[in-house]
Protein backbone atom coordinates (compact mmCIF):
# COMPACT_ATOMS: atom_id res chain seq x y z
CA UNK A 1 -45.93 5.88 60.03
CA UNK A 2 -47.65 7.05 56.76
CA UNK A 3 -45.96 10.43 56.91
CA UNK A 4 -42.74 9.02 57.35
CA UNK A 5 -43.64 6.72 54.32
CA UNK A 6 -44.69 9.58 52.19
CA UNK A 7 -41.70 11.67 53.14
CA UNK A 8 -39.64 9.22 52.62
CA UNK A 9 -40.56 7.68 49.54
CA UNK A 10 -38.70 7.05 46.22
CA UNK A 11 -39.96 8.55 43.34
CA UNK A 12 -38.41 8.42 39.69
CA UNK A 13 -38.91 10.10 36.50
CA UNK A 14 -40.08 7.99 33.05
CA UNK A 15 -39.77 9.62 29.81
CA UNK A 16 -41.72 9.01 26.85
CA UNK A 17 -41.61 9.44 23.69
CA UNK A 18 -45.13 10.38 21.52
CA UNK A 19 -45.75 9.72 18.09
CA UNK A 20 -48.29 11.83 16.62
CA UNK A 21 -50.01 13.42 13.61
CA UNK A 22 -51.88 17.21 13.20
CA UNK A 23 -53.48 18.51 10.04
CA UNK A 24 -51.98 22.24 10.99
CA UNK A 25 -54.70 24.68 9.17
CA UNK A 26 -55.58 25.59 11.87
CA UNK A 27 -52.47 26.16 13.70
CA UNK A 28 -49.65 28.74 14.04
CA UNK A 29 -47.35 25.86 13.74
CA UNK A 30 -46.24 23.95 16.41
CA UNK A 31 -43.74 25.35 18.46
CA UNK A 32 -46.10 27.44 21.48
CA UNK A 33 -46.62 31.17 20.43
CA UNK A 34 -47.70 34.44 22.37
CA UNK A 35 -50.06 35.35 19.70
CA UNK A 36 -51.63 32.27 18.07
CA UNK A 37 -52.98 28.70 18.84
CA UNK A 38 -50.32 25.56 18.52
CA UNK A 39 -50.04 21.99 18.32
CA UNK A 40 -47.49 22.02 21.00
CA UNK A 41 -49.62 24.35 23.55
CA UNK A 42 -52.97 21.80 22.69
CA UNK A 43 -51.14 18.74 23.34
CA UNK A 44 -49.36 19.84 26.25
CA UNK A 45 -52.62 20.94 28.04
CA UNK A 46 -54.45 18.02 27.03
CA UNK A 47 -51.66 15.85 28.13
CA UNK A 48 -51.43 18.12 31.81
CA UNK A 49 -55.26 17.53 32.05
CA UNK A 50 -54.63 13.73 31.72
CA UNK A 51 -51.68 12.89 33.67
CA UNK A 52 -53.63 15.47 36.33
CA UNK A 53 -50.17 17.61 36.96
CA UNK A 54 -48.23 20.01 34.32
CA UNK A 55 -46.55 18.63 31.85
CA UNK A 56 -43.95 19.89 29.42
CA UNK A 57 -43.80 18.78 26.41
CA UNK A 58 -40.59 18.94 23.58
CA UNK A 59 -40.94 18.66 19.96
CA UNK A 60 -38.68 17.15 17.29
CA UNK A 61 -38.73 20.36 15.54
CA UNK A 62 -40.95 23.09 14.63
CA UNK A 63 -43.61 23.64 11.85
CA UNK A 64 -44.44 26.66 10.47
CA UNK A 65 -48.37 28.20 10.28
CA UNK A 66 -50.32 25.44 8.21
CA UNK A 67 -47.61 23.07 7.66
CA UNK A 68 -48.73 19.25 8.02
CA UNK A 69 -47.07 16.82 10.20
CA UNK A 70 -47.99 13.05 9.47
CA UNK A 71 -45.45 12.04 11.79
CA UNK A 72 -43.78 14.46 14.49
CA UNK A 73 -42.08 13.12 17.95
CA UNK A 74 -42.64 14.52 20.58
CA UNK A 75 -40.67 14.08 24.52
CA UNK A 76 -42.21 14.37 28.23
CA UNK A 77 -41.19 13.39 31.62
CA UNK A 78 -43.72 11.86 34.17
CA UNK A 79 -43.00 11.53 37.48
CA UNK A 80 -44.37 7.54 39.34
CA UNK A 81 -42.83 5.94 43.08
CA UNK A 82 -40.15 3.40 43.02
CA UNK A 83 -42.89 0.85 41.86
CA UNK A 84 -42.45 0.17 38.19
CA UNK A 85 -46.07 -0.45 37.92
CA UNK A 86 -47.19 3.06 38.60
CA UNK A 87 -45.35 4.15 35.01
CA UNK A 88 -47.75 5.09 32.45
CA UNK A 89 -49.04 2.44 30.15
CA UNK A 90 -48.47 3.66 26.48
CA UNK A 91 -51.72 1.94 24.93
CA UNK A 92 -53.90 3.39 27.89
CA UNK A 93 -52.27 7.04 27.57
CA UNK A 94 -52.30 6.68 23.51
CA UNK A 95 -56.36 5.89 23.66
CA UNK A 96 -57.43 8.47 26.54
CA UNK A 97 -55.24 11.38 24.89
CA UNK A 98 -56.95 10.55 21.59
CA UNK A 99 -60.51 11.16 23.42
CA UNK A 100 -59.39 14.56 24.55
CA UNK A 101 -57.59 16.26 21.53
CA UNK A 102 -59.30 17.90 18.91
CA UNK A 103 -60.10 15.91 15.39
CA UNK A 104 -56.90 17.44 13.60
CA UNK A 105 -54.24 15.80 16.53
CA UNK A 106 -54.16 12.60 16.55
CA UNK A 107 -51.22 10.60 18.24
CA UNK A 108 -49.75 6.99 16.72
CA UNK A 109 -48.21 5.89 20.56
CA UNK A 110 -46.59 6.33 23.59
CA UNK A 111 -43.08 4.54 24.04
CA UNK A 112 -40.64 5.01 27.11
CA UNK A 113 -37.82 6.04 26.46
CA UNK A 114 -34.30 6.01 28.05
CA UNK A 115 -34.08 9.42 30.79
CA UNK A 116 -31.31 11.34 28.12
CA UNK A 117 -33.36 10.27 25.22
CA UNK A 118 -33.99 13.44 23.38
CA UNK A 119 -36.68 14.24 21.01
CA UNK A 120 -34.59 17.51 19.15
CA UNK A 121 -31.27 16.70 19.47
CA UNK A 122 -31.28 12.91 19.47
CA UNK A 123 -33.07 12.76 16.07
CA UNK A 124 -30.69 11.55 13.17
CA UNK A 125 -32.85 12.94 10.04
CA UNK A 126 -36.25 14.31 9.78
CA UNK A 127 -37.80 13.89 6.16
CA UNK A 128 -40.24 16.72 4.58
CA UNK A 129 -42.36 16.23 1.17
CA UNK A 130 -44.12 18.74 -0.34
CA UNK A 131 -46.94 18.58 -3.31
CA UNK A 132 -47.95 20.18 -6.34
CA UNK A 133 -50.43 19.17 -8.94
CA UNK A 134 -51.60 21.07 -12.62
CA UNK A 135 -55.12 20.15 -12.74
CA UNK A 136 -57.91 21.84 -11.07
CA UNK A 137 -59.07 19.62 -8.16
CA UNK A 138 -61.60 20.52 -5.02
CA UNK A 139 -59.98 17.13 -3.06
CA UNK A 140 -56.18 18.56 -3.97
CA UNK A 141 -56.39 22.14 -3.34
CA UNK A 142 -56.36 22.15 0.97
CA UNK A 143 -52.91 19.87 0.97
CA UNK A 144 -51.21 20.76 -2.15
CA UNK A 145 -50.07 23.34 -4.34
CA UNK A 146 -51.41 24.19 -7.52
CA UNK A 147 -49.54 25.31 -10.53
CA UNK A 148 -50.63 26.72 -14.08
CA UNK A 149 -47.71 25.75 -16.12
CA UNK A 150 -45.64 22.36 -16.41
CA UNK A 151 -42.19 21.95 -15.43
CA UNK A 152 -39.56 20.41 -16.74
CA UNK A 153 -39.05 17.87 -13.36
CA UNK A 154 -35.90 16.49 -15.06
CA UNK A 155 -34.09 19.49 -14.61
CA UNK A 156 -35.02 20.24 -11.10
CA UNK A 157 -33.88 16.64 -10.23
CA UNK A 158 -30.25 17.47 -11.63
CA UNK A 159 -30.78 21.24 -9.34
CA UNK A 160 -32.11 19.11 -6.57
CA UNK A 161 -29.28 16.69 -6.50
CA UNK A 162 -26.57 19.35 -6.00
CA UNK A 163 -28.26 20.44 -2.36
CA UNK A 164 -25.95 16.86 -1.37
CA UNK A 165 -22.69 18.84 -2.30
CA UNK A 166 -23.30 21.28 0.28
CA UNK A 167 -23.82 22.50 4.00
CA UNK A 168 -24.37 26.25 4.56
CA UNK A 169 -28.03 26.50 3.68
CA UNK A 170 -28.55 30.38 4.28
CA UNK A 171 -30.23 31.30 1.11
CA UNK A 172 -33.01 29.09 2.14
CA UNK A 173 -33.64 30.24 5.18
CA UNK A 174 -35.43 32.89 6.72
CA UNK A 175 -33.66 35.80 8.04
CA UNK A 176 -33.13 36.80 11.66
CA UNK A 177 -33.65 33.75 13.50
CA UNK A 178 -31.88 32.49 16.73
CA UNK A 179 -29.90 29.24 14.80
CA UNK A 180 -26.15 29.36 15.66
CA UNK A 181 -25.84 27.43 12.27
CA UNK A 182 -27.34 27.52 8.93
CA UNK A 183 -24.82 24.01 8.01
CA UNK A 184 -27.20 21.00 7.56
CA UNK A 185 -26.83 17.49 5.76
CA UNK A 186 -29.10 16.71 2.62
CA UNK A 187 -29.37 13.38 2.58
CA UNK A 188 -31.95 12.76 -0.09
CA UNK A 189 -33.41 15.44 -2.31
CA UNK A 190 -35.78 14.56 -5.42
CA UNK A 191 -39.49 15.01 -7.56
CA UNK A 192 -41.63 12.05 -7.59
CA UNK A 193 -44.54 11.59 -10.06
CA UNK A 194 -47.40 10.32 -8.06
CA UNK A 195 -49.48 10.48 -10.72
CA UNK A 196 -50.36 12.13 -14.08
CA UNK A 197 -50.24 15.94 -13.46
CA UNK A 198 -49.70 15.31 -9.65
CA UNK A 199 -45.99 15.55 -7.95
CA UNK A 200 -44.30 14.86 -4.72
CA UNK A 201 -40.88 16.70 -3.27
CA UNK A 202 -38.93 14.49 -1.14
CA UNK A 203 -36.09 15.99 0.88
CA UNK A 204 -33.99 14.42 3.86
CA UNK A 205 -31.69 15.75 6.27
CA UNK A 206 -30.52 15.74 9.34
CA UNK A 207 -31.51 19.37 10.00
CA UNK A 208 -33.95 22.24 8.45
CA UNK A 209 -33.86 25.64 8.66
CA UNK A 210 -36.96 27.58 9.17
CA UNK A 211 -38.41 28.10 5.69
CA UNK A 212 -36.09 26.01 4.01
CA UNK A 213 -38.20 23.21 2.54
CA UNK A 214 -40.49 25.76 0.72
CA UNK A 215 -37.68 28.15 0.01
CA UNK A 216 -36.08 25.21 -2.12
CA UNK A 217 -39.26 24.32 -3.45
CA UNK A 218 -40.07 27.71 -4.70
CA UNK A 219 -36.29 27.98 -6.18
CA UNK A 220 -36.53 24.81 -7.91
CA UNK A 221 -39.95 25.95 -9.62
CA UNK A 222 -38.01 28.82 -10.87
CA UNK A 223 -35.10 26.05 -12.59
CA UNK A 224 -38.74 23.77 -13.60
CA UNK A 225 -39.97 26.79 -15.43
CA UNK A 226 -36.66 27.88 -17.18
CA UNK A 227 -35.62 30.79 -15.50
CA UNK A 228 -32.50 29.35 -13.58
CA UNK A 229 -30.03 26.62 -14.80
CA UNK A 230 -28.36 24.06 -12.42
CA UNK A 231 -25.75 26.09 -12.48
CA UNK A 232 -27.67 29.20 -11.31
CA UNK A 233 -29.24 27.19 -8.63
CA UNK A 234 -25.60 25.93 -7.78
CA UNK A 235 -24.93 30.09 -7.48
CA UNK A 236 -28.06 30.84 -5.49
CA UNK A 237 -26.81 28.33 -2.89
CA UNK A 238 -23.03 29.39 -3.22
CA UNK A 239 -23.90 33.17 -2.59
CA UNK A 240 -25.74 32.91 1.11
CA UNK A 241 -28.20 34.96 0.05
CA UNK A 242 -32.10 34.42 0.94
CA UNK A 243 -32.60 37.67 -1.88
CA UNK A 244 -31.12 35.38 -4.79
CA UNK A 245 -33.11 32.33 -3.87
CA UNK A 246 -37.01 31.77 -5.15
CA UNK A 247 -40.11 32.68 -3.20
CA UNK A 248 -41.09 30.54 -0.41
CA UNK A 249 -44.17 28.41 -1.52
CA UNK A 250 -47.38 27.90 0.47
CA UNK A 251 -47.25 26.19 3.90
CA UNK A 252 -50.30 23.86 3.23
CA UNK A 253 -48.51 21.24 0.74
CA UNK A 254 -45.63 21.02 3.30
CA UNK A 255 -46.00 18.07 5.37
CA UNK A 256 -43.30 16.56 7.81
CA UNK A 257 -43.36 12.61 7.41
CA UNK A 258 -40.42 10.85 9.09
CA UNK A 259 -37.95 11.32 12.12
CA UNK A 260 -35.68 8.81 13.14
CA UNK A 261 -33.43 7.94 16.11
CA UNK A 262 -30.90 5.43 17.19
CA UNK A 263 -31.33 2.43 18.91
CA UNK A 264 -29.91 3.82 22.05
CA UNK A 265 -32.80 6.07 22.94
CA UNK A 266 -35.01 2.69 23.46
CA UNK A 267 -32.58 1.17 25.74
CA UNK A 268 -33.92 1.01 28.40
């Protein structure tokens, strides 16, 4: 009788949705690489140790080598019998993968999802900011970029506010990778003053290219420190050419801070 029962039984698959945080010095971004430690391969492991079976694990997106996230989303599928009880409790799973991953992963929560619910492809914007301060400062200097010469922010909030007019986003991105399309959606793109000598880029969409937040950045540093007009930065977009852009700026002020989702993927 208990073989037929275990033959026989009814099992079904839960997916879940995490909600986590990495400081990623230490990482080779987060998407799982041949030649480097990620945040992806550490939380999947952890995770497989946990849930005592392999687990995959899908990311919203990918960082680069020592970008931030302070909030990336992240998909996996656990398999529990027909008895809705066996599904895994979010606050227990949230607390025990805490005690196993390392002091620079830490995860918000654990929320089921509906079975299509899709961390990538479901997401309707992700939001980046990056940061750059003047002043010497030991307690700036891991998470932000310094610079030796103001800018005039004014005039990179007219450049920045012409990334809305467009789509095609190849002179921000980095060359040769497997994208079918370089078209994404700005939704928001501005400099905020934190405080005196210290500033914030915000920039929305519903997709990034890889490089593209810092190849911006760097590009409106060159219209900050006179060397392009709007208009030139309005060219360096129009010509689809990562040569006319500005250099890509350092990967440690780059931190990803938002992803959202419709209703739908909660319906369960």
């Amino acid at each position: 009788m208990r073989i037929f029962a275990s033959v026989f039984k009814h099992e079904r698959m839960q997916r879940y949705f995490l909600y986590l945080a990495y400081d990623g010095t230490a990482y080779h971004g987060w998407q799982i690489q041949p030649n480097g430690i990620t945040v992806q391969q550490v939380v999947q492991d952890k995770l497989s140790v946990l849930l005592r079976k392999p687990v995959a694990v899908t990311g919203a997106g990918r960082t680069d080598t020592g970008v931030h996230a302070r909030l990336m989303v992240a998909h996996f599928d656990f398999e529990y019998d027909g008895d809705a009880e066996r599904r895994i409790d979010g606050a227990w799973l949230t607390d025990k993968l805490n005690r196993l991953l390392p002091p620079d992963i830490s995860v918000y929560k654990a929320v089921p999802v509906t079975a299509e619910a899709h961390a990538r492809f479901d997401a309707l914007s992700r939001t980046y900011h990056y940061y750059v301060h003047f002043n010497k400062s030991p307690f700036l200097r891991a998470y932000s970029c310094r610079l030796y010469r103001m800018l005039d922010f004014g005039r990179m909030n007219e450049a920045a506010a012409v990334l809305a007019e467009y789509t095609d986003f190849t002179s921000f991105s980095k060359v040769n990778t497997d994208t079918r399309t370089n078209d994404c959606r700005v939704m928001k793109a501005c400099w905020v003053e934190l405080s005196p000598g210290e500033w914030r880029f915000e920039i929305q969409a519903d997709r990034f290219l890889r490089n593209m937040v810092r190849a911006i950045v760097g590009t409106l540093v060159e219209v900050g420190r006179g060397r392009l007009t709007v208009e030139d930065f309005r060219s360096v977009i129009e010509r689809k050419d990562r040569c006319c852009a500005g250099e890509s700026m350092p990967g440690n002020a780059l931190f990803l801070t938002d992803i959202a989702y419709p209703e739908r993927c909660f319906e369960l």
